[in-house]
Protein backbone atom coordinates (compact mmCIF):
# COMPACT_ATOMS: atom_id res chain seq x y z
CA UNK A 1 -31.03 20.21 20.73
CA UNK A 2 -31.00 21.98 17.34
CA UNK A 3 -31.02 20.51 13.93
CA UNK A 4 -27.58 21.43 13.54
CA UNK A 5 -26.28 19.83 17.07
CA UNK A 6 -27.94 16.82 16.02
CA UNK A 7 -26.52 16.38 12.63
CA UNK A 8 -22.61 17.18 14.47
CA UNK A 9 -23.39 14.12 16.61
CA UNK A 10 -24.55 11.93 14.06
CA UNK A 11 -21.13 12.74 12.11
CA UNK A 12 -18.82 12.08 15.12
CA UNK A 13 -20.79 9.07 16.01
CA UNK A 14 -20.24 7.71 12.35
CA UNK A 15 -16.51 8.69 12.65
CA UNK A 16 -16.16 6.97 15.81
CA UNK A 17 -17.70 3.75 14.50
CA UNK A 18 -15.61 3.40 11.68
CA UNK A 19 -12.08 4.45 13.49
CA UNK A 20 -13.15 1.76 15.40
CA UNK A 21 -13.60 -0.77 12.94
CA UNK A 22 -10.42 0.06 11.50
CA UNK A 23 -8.50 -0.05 14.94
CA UNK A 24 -9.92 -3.14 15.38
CA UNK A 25 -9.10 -4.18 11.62
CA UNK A 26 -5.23 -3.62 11.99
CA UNK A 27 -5.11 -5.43 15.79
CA UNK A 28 -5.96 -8.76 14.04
CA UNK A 29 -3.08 -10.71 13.74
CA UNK A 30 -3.00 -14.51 12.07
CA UNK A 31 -0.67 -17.43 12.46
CA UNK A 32 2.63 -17.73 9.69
CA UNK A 33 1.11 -20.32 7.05
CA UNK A 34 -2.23 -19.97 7.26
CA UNK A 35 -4.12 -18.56 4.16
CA UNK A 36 -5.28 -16.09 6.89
CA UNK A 37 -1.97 -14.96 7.02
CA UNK A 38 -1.64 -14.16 3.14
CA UNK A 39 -4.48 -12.35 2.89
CA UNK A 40 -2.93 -10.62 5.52
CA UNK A 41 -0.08 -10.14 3.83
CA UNK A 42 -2.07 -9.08 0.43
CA UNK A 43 -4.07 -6.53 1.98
CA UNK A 44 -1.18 -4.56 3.88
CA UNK A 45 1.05 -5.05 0.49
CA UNK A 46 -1.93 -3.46 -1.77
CA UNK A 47 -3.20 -0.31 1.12
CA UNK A 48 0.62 1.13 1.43
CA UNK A 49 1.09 0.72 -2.75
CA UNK A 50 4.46 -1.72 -2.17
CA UNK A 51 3.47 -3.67 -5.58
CA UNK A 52 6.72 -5.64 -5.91
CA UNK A 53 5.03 -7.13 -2.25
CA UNK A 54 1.85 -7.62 -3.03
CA UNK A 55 2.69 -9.16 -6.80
CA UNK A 56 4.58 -11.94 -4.60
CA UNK A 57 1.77 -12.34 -2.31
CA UNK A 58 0.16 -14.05 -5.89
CA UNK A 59 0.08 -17.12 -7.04
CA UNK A 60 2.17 -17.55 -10.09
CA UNK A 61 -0.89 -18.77 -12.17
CA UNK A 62 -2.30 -15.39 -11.40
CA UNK A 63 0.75 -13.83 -12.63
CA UNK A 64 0.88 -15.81 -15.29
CA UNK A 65 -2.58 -14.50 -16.05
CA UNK A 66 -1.97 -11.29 -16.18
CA UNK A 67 0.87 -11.44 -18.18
CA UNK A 68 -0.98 -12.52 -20.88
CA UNK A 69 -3.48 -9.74 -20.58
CA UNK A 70 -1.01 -7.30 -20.50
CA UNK A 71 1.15 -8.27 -23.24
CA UNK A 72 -2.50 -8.94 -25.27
CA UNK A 73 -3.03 -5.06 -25.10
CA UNK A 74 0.71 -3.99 -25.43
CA UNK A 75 0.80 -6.10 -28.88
CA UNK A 76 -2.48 -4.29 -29.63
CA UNK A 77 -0.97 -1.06 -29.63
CA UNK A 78 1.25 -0.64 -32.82
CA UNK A 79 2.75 2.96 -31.80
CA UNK A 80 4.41 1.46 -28.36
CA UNK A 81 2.38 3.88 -26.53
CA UNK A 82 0.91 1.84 -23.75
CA UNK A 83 4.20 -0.28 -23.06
CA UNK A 84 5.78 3.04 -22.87
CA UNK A 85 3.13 5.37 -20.87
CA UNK A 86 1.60 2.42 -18.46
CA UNK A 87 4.66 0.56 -18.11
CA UNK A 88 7.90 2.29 -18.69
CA UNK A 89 9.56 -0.06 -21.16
CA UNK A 90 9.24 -1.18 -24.65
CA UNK A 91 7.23 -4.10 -25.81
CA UNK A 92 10.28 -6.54 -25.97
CA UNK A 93 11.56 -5.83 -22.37
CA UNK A 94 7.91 -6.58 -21.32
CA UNK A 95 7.99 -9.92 -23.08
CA UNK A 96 11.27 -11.00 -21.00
CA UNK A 97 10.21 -8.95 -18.13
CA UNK A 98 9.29 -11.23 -14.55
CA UNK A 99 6.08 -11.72 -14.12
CA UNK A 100 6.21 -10.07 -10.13
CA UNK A 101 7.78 -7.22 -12.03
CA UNK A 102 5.70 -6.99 -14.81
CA UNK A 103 2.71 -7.09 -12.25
CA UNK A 104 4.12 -4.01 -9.95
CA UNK A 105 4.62 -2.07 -13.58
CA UNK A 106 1.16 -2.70 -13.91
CA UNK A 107 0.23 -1.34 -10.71
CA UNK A 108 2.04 1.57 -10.92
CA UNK A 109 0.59 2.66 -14.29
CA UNK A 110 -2.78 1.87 -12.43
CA UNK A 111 -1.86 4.20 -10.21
CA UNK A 112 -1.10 6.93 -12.81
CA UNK A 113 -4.25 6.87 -15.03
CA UNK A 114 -6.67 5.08 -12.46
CA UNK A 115 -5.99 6.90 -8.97
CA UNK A 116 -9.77 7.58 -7.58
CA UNK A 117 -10.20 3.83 -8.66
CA UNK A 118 -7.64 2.64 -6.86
CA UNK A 119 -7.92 4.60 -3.81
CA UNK A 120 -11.30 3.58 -3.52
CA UNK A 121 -9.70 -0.22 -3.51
CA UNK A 122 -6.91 0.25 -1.01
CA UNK A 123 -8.60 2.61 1.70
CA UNK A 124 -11.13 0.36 2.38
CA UNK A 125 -11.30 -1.43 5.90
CA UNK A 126 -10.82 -5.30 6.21
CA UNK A 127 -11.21 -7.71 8.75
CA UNK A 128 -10.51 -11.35 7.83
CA UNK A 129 -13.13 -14.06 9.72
CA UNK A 130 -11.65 -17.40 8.22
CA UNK A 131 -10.88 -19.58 5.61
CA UNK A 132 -12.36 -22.91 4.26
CA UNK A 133 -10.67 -25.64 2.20
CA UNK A 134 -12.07 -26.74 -0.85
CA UNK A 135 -12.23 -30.42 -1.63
CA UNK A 136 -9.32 -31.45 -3.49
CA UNK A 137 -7.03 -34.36 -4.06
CA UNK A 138 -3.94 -32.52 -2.54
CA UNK A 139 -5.59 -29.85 -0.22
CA UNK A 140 -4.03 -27.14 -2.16
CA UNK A 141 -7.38 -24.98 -2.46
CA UNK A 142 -9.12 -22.36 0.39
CA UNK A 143 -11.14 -19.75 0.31
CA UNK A 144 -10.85 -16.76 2.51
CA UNK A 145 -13.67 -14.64 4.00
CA UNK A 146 -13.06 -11.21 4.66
CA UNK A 147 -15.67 -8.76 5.82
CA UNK A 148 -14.93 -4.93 4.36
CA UNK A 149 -16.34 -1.25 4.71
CA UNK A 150 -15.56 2.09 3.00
CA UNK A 151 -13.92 4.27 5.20
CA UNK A 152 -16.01 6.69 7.04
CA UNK A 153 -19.08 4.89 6.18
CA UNK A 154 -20.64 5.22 9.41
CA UNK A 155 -24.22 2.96 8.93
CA UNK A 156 -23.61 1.54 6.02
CA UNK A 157 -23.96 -2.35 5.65
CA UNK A 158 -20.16 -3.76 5.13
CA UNK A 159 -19.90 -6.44 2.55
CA UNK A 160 -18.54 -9.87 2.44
CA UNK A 161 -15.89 -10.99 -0.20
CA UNK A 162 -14.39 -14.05 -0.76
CA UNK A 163 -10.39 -14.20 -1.79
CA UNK A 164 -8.84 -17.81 -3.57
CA UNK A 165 -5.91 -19.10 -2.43
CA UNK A 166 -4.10 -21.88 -3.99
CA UNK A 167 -0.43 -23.91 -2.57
CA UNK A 168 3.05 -22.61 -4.12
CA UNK A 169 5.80 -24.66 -2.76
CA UNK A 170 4.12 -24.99 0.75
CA UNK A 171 3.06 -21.22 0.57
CA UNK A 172 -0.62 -20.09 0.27
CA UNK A 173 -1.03 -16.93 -2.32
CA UNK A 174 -3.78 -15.60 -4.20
CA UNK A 175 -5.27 -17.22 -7.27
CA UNK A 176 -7.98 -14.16 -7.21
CA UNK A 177 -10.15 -11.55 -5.43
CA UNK A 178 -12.30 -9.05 -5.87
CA UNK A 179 -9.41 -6.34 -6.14
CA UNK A 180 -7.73 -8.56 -8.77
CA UNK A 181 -11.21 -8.48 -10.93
CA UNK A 182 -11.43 -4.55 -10.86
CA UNK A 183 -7.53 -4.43 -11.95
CA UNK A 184 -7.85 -6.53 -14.70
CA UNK A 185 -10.91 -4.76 -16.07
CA UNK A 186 -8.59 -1.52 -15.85
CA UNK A 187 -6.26 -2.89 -17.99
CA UNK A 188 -9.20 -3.61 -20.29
CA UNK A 189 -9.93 -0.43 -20.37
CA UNK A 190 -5.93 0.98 -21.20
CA UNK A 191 -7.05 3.93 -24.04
CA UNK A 192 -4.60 1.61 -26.23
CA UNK A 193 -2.92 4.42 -28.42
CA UNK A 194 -3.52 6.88 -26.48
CA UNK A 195 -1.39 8.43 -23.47
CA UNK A 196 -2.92 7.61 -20.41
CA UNK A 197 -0.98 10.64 -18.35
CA UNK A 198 -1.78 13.88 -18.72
């Protein structure tokens, strides 16, 4: 077999691993309640970009959180610039704006001057193995394990991440993950003053 030959079946072999990692990814399916189930829920929400979804799949201390980051580096802006580019309103309308809303606008201006950094985030493959229940007085904590590969990454090692969940009215949502970190160092790094489409 040629050099050539060989190197064509490594590549379909690597392709056939990982479509079958993500087959198997999207068969898993995880009983209503369970903070399986919001992660779930979180993931699906965040791959197909349906922010208004995935910003109630949060915990509202999240939210809360990144309200106050946001509105941080829309007051830092003088010129209205940022509240205008990133999140198509003016500072004031941000202030009274939901904080599910305010999170999707967030998102979406993510999505404008951030795309390779989010794609990176949402095509990656997921499987969810379990959660555990941290100690608490009222139960209200757990910790989900998910394992996740890059897409087409035939051979390489998949890593293990860990996503928070805390209790809302009966309802487990996320308190934070490893997607959440990366998003909130993008709006970190907002060029404040500057337009961040072209």
């Amino acid at each position: 077999m040629t050099s050539g030959a060989v190197k064509r079946w490594c590549t379909i072999g690597a392709v056939a691993a990982a479509l079958a990692w993500h087959t198997a990814a999207l068969a898993q399916e995880y009983e209503v309640g369970t903070p399986e189930a919001g992660a779930d829920e979180f993931y699906r929400s965040f791959r197909t970009h349906r922010w208004e979804e995935m910003a109630a799949t949060l915990h509202p201390e999240a939210r809360d959180l990144f309200r106050e980051r946001i509105l941080a580096v829309v007051r830092g802006d003088d010129s209205g610039t940022v509240a205008a580019e990133v999140f198509g309103a003016t500072p004031e309308a941000l202030v009274a704006m939901d904080t599910r809303l305010l999170f999707a606008r967030l998102m979406r201006g993510i999505a404008g001057y951030a795309p390779g950094m989010l794609q990176a985030m949402t095509t990656k493959d997921v499987r969810i193995l379990g959660h555990v229940t941290e100690a608490s007085d009222d139960g209200s904590l757990a910790h989900v394990v998910i394992r996740s590969r890059e897409p087409l990454s035939g051979s390489a090692p998949s890593r293990v991440e860990i996503l928070s969940f805390g209790l809302d009215d009966g309802v487990w949502r996320v308190t934070w993950s490893d997607e959440l970190d990366v998003v909130a160092s993008a709006l970190v790094a907002v060029p404040t003053g500057e337009a961040p489409f072209p």
